[in-house]
Protein backbone atom coordinates (compact mmCIF):
# COMPACT_ATOMS: atom_id res chain seq x y z
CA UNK A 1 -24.13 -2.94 -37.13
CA UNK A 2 -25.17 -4.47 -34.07
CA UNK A 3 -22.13 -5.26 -31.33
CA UNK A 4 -22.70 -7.13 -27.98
CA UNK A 5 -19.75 -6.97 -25.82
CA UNK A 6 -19.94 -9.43 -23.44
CA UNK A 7 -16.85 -10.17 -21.80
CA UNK A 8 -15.46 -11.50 -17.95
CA UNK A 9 -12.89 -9.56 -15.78
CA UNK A 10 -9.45 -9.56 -15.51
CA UNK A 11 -8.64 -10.89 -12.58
CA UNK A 12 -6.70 -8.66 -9.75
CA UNK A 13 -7.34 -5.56 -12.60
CA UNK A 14 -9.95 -4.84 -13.98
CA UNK A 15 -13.68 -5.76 -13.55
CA UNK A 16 -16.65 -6.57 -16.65
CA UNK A 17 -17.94 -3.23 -16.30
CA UNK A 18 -14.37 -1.69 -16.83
CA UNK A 19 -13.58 -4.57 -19.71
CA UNK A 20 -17.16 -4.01 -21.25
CA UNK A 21 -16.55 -0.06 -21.37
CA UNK A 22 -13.26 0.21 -22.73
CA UNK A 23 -13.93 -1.94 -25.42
CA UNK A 24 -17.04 -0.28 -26.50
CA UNK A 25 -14.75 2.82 -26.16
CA UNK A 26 -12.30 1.23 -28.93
CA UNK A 27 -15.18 0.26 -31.26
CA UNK A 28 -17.34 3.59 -31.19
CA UNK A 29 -14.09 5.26 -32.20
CA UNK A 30 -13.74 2.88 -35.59
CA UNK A 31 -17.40 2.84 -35.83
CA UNK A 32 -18.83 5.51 -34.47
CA UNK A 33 -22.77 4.77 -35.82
CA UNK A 34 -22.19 0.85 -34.31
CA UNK A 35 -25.02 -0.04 -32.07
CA UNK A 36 -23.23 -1.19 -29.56
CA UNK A 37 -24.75 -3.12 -26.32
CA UNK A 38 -22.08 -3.37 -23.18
CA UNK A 39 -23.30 -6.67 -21.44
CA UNK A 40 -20.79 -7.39 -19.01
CA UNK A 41 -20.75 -10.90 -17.38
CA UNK A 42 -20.19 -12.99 -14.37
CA UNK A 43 -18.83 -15.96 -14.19
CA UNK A 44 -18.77 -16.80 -10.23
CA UNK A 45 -15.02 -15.79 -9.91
CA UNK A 46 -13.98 -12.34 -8.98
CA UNK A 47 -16.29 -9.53 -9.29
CA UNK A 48 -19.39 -11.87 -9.35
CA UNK A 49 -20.97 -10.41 -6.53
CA UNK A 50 -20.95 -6.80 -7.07
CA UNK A 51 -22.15 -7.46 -11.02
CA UNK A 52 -25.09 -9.16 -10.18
CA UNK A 53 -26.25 -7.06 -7.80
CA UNK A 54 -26.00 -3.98 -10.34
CA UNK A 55 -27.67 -5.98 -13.05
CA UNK A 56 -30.93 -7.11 -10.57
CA UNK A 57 -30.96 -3.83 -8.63
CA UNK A 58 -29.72 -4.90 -5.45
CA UNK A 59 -27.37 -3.99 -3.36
CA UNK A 60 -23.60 -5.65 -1.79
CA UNK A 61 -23.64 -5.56 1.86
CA UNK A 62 -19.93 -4.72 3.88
CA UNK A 63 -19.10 -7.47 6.26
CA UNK A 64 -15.86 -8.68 7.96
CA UNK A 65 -14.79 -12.15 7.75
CA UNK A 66 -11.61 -14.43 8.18
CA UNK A 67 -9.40 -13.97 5.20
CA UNK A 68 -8.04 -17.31 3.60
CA UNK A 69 -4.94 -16.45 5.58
CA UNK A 70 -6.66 -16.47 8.85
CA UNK A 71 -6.86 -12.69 9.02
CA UNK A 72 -10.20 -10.31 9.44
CA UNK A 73 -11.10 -8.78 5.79
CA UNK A 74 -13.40 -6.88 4.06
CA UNK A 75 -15.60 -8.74 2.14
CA UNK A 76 -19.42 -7.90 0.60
CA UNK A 77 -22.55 -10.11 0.53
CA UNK A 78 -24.55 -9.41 -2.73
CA UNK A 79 -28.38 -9.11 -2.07
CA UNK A 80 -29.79 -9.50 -5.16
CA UNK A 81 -33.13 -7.48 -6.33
CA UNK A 82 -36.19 -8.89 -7.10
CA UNK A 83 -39.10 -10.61 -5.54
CA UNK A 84 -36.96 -13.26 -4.16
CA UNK A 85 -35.08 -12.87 -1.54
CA UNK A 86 -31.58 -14.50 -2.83
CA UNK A 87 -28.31 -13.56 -1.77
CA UNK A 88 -24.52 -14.19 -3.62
CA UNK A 89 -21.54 -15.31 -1.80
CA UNK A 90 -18.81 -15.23 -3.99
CA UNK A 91 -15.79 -17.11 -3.09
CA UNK A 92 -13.59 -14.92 -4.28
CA UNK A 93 -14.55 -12.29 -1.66
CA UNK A 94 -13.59 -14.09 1.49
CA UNK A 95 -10.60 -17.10 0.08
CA UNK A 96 -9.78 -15.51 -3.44
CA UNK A 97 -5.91 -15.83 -4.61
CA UNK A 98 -5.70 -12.37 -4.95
CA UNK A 99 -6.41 -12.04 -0.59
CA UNK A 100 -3.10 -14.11 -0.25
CA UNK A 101 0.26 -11.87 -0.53
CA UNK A 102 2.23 -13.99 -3.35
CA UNK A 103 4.53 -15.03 -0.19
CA UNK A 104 2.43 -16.67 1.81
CA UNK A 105 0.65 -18.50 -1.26
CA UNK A 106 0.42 -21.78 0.29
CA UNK A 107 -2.76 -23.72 -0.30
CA UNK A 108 -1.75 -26.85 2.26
CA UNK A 109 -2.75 -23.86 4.81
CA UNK A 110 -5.46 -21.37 3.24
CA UNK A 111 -9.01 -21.98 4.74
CA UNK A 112 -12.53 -21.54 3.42
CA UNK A 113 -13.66 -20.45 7.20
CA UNK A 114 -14.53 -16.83 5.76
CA UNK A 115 -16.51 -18.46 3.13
CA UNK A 116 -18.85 -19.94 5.52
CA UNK A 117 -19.26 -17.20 7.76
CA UNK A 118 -20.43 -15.22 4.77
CA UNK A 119 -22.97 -18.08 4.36
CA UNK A 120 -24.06 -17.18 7.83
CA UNK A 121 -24.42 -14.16 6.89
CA UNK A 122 -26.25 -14.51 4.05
CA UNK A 123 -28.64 -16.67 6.57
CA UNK A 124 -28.96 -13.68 9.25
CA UNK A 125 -30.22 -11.28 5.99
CA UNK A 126 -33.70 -13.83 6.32
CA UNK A 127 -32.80 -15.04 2.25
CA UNK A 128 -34.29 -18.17 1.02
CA UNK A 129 -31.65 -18.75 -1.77
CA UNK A 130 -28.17 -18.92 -1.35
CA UNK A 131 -26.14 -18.60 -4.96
CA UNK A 132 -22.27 -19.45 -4.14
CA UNK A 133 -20.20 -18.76 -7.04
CA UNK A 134 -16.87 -20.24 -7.63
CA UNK A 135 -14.04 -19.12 -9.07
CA UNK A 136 -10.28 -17.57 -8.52
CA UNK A 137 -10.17 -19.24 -5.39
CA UNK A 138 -6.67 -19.06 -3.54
CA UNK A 139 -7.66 -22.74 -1.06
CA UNK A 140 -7.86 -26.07 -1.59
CA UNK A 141 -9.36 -27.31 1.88
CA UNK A 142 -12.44 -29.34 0.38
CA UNK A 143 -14.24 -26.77 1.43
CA UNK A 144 -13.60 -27.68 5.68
CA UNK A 145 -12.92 -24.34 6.45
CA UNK A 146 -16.34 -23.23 6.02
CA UNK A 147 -18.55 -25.84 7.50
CA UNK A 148 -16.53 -25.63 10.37
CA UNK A 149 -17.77 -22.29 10.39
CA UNK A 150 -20.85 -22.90 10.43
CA UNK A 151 -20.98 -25.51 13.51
CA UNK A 152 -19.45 -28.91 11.79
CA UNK A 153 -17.13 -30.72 13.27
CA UNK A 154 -13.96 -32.01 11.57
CA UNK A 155 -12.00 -34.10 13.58
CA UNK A 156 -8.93 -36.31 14.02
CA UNK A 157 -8.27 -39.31 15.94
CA UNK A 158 -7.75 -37.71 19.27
CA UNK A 159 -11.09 -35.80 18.64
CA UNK A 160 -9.36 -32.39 18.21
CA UNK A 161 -10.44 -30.11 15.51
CA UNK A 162 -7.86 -30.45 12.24
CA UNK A 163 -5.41 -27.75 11.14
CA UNK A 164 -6.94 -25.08 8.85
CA UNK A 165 -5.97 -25.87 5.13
CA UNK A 166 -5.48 -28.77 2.53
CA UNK A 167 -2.92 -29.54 4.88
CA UNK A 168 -5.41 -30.59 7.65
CA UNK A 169 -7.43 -33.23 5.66
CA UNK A 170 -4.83 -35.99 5.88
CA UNK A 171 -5.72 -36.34 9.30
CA UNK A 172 -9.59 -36.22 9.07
CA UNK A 173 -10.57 -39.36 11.15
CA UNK A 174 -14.43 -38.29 11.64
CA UNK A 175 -17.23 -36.21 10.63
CA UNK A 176 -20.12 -34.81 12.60
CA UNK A 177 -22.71 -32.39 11.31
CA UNK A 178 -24.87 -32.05 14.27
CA UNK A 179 -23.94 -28.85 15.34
CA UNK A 180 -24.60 -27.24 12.09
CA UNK A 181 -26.29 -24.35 12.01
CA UNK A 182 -30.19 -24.99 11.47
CA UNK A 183 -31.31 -22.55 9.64
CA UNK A 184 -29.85 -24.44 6.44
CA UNK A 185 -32.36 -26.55 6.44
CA UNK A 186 -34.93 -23.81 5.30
CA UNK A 187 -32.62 -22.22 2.29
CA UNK A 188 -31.87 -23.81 -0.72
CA UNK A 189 -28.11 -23.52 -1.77
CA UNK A 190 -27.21 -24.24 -5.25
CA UNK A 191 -23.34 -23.69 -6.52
CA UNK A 192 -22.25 -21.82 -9.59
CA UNK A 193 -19.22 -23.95 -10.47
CA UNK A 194 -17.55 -25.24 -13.62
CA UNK A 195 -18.64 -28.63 -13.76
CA UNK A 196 -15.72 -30.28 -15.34
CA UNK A 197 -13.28 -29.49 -12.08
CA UNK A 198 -12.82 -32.61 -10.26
CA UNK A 199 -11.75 -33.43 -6.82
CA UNK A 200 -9.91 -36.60 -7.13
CA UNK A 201 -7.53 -38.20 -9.64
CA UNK A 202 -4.66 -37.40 -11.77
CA UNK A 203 -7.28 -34.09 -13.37
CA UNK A 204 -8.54 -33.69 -9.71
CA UNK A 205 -8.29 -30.11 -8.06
CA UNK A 206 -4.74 -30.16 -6.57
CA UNK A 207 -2.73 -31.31 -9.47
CA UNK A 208 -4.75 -28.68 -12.48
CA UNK A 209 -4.82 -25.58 -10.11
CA UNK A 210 -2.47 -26.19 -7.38
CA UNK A 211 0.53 -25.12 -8.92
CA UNK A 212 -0.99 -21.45 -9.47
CA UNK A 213 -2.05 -21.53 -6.07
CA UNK A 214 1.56 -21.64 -4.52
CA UNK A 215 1.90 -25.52 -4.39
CA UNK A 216 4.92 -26.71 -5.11
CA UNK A 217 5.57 -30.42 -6.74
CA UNK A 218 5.78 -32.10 -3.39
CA UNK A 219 2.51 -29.99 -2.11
CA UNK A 220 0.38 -31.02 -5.34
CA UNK A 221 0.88 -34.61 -4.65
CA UNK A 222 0.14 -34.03 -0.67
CA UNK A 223 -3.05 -32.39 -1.26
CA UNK A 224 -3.97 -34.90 -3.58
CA UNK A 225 -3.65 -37.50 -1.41
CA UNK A 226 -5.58 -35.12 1.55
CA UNK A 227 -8.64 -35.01 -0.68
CA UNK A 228 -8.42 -38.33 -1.55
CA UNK A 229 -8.39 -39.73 2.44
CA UNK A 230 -11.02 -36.71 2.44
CA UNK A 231 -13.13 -38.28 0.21
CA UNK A 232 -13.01 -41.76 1.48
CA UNK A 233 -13.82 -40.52 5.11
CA UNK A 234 -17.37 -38.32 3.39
CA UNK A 235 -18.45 -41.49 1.65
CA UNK A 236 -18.06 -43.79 4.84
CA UNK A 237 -19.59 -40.94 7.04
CA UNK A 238 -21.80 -39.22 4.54
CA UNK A 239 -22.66 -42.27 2.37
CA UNK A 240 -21.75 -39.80 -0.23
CA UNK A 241 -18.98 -40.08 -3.52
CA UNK A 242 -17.81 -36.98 -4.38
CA UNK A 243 -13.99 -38.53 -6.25
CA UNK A 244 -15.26 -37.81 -9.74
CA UNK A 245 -18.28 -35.76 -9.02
CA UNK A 246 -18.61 -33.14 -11.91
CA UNK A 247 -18.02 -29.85 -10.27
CA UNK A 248 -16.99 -31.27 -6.91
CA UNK A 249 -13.55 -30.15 -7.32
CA UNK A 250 -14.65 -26.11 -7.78
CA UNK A 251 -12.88 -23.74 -5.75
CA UNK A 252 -10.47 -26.37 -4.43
CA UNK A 253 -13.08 -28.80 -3.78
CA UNK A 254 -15.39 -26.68 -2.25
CA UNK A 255 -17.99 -27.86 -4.53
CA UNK A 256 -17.75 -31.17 -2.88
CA UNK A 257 -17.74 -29.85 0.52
CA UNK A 258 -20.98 -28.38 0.18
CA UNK A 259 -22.99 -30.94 -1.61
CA UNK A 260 -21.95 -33.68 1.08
CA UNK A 261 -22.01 -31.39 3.84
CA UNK A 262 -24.82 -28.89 3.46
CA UNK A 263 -26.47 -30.51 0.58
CA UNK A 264 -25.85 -27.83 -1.78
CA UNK A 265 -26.79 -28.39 -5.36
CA UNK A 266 -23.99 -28.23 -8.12
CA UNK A 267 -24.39 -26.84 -11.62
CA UNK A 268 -23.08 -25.44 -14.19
CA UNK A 269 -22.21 -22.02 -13.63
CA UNK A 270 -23.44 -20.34 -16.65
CA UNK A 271 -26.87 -22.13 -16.60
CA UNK A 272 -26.92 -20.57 -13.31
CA UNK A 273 -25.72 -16.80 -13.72
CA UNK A 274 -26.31 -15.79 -17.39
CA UNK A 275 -30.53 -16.35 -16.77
CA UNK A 276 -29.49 -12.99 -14.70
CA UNK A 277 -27.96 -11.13 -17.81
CA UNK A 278 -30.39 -12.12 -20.25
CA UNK A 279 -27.45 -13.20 -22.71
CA UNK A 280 -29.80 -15.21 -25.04
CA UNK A 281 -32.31 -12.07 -25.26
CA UNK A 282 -29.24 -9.89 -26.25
CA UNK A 283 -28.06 -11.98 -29.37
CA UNK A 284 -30.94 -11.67 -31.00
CA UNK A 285 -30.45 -9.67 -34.34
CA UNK A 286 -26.70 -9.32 -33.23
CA UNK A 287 -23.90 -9.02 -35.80
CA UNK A 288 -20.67 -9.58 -33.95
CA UNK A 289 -19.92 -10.38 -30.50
CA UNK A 290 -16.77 -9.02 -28.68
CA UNK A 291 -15.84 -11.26 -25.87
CA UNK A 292 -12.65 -10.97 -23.49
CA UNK A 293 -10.76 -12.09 -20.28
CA UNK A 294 -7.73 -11.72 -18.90
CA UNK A 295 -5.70 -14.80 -20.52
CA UNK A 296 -6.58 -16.92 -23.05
CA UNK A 297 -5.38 -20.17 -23.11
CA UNK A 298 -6.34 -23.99 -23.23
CA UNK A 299 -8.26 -23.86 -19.94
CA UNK A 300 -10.63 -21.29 -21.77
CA UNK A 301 -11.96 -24.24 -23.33
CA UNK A 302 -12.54 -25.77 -19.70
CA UNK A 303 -15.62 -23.79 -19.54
CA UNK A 304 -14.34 -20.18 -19.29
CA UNK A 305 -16.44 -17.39 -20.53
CA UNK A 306 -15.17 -16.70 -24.20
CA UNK A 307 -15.91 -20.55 -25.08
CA UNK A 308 -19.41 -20.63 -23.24
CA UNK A 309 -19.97 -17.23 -25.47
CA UNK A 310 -18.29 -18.84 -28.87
CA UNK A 311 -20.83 -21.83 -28.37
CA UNK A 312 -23.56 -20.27 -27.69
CA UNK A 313 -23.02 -17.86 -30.88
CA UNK A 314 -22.35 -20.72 -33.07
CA UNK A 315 -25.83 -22.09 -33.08
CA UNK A 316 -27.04 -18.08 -34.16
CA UNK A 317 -24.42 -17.99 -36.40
CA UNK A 318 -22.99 -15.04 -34.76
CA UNK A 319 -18.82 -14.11 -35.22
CA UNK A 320 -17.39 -14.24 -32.13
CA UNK A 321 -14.27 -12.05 -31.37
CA UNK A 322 -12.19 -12.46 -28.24
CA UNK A 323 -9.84 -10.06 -26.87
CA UNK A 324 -7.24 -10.92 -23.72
CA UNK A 325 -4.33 -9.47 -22.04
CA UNK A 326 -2.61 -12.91 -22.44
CA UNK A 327 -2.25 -15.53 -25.09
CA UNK A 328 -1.12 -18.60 -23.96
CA UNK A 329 -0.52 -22.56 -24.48
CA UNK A 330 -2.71 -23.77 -27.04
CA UNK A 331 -4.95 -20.76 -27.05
CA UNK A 332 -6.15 -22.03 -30.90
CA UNK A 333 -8.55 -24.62 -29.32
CA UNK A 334 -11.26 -21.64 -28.00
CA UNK A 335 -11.67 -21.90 -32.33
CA UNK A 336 -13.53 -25.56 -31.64
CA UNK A 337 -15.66 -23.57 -29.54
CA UNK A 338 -17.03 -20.58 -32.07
CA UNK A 339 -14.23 -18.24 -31.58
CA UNK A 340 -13.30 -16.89 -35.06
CA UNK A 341 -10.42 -15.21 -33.70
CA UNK A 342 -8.34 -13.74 -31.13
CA UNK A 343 -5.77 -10.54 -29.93
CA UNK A 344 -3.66 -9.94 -27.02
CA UNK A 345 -4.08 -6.18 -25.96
CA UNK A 346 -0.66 -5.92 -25.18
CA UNK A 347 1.44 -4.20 -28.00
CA UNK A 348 4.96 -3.71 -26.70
CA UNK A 349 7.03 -5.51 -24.24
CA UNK A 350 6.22 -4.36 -20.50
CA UNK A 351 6.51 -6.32 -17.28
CA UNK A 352 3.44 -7.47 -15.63
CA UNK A 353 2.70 -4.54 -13.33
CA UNK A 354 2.82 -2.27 -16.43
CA UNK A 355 0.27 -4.04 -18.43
CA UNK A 356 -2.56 -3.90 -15.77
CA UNK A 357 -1.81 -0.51 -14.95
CA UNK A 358 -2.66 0.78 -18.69
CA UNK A 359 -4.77 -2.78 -19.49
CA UNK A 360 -7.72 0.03 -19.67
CA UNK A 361 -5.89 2.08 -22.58
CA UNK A 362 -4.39 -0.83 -24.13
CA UNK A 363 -7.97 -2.28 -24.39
CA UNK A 364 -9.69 0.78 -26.01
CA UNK A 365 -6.43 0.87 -28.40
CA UNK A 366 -6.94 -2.97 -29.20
CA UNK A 367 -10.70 -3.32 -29.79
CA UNK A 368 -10.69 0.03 -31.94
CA UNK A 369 -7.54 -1.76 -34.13
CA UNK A 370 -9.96 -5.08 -34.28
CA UNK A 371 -12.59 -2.94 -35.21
CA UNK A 372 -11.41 -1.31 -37.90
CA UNK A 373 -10.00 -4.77 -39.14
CA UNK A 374 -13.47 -5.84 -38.92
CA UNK A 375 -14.60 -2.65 -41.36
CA UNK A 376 -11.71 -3.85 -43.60
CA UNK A 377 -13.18 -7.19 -44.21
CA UNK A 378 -16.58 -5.31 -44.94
CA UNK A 379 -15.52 -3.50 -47.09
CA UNK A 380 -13.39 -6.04 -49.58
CA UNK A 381 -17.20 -8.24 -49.29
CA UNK A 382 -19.42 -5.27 -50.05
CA UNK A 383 -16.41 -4.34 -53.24
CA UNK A 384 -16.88 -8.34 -54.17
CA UNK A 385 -20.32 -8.03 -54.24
CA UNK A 386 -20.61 -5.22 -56.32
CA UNK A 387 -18.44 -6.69 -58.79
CA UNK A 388 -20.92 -9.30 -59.44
């Protein structure tokens, strides 16, 4: 039998590689003559950088930048290998949620500004191709923060620079690009992003992802109505509508902050990143995939990995399996996408610093359990069969 795992991270525990391993851990120990394939993925969230670069043979860079909290960091830059010279700045690196101590979760007042300093970056390392990926950001500053970092200008009626954060944007009066850094205009940026986040309106950025960014009721409906005045000052400067532009609300509207700004390109993030993994070269001949992340829920449907991997598996016919440390709401709709089933790894009660600090075990111990499920329902076919 032929087994691709394919699955994401778990964010702020565990990356693919780890996910992908353990896994194939659980099933060699139900199956032991499985061929098995590990084919961890990427989905421009956390970990994005550093799995590229091992899949292409290059290399993540240490830098410092400005955290989303306005402190210095450690971040990487991912140069990826290959003729090209293309570098990876994930988001995640410089403004993720997980940089931003749970008490001081407050996205009116996280900034982006590391984000664009790693583009700078990415600029002094002489690349040609700039991949952002987006993903488990902890901002939602339209993505000001980082153009400002790289010589915009966002100002307010007096002509002063705006506060850092979501916050800031209700008092955008202008726009002026012509400091921006110049060497833009020779690299081609194009952003990894989930196309069906929005900026604007009642499924816009603030009001689906706010809330798990530290917003409180009040704070959804202010940021809201900062990207909306946001919006309406880019289309009168910048000639440009970004309310309901698919993928414009990535990374708290980040996506829309670099196509107006620094003429990025938005697509869909898979069509972007799994080219990398050779995904569609894997499935071939395959007999059951094994996909997983760290909850499942109805925003898996929104274009998270385990539905992109269902779908895609559906056309080859291919059972798709996921496995998550979380079930949540209306998990059951990732089965319109080509997932046959799903399993939590968690198998007793435990508080949430427990489960990540075993989610390794308790994923060996739940794929070798789905395995040997699996064998079960072999078995009863093959005894049908023979009964014929």
């Amino acid at each position: 039998m032929r087994i691709v795992i394919a699955p994401s991270g778990f964010k702020e525990n565990l990356d693919a590689e780890n996910v992908a391993s353990a896994i194939a851990q659980g099933v060699l120990r139900a199956c032991p003559d499985a061929d098995v394939v590990e084919l961890p993925l990427a989905d421009g969230g956390e970990g994005t950088a550093h799995t590229m670069a091992r899949m292409t043979g290059g290399s993540v860079k240490d830098v410092r930048v400005t955290g989303p909290v306005g402190e210095r960091i450690d971040a990487g830059l991912a140069l990826l290998g290959g003729e090209e010279p293309v570098a990876v700045v994930e988001i995640a690196m410089a403004a993720g949620l997980k940089l931003v101590p749970r008490e001081q979760r407050d996205p009116c007042r996280t900034t982006t500004r590391g984000v664009g300093e790693l583009i700078a970056l990415a600029l002094d390392a002489g690349v040609s191709r700039i991949l952002v990926g987006c993903g488990d950001s902890g901002v939602n500053d339209g993505g000001a923060g980082l153009v400002r970092a790289l010589g915009g200008k966002l100002l307010d009626a007096d002509g002063e620079e705006i506060a850092e954060g979501g916050m800031g944007l209700k008092h955008l009066d202008r726009i002026d690009l012509s400091g921006l850094d110049p060497r833009l205009q020779g690299v081609e940026i194009e952003v990894a992003c989930n196309m069906k986040n929005l900026l604007c309106g009642e499924n816009g950025v603030a009001r689906i992802f706010g809330p798990q960014k530290g917003a409180s009721p009040e704070d959804v409906e202010y940021l809201a109505a900062a990207l909306d005045h946001y919006a309406d000052v880019i289309e009168r400067d910048l000639g440009i509508d970004v309310r309901s532009m698919p993928g414009g609300g990535a990374s708290g509207g980040i996506g829309a902050g670099l196509h107006a700004m620094l003429g990025a390109k938005l697509s869909s993030r898979f069509d972007v990143l799994l080219p990398y993994f050779g995904l569609d070269e894997a499935l071939a001949g395959t007999d059951l995939i094994i996909t997983a992340e760290g909850g499942i829920d109805f925003k898996t449907a929104r274009g998270k990995i385990p539905a992109e991997i269902g779908d895609r598996a559906r056309l080859l016919d291919i059972p798709v399996i996921a496995l998550a440390g979380t079930i949540g709401e209306r998990a059951e709709v990732v089965h319109e996408h080509g997932v046959s089933a799903f399993f939590s790894t968690v198998h007793a009660p435990e508080t949430l610093e427990e489960a990540m600090s075993i989610a390794a075990s308790e994923l060996v111990q739940c794929a070798e359990n789905v395995m040997r499920t699996v064998l079960a329902g072999i078995a009863i076919a093959d005894k049908r069969a023979a009964a014929r």
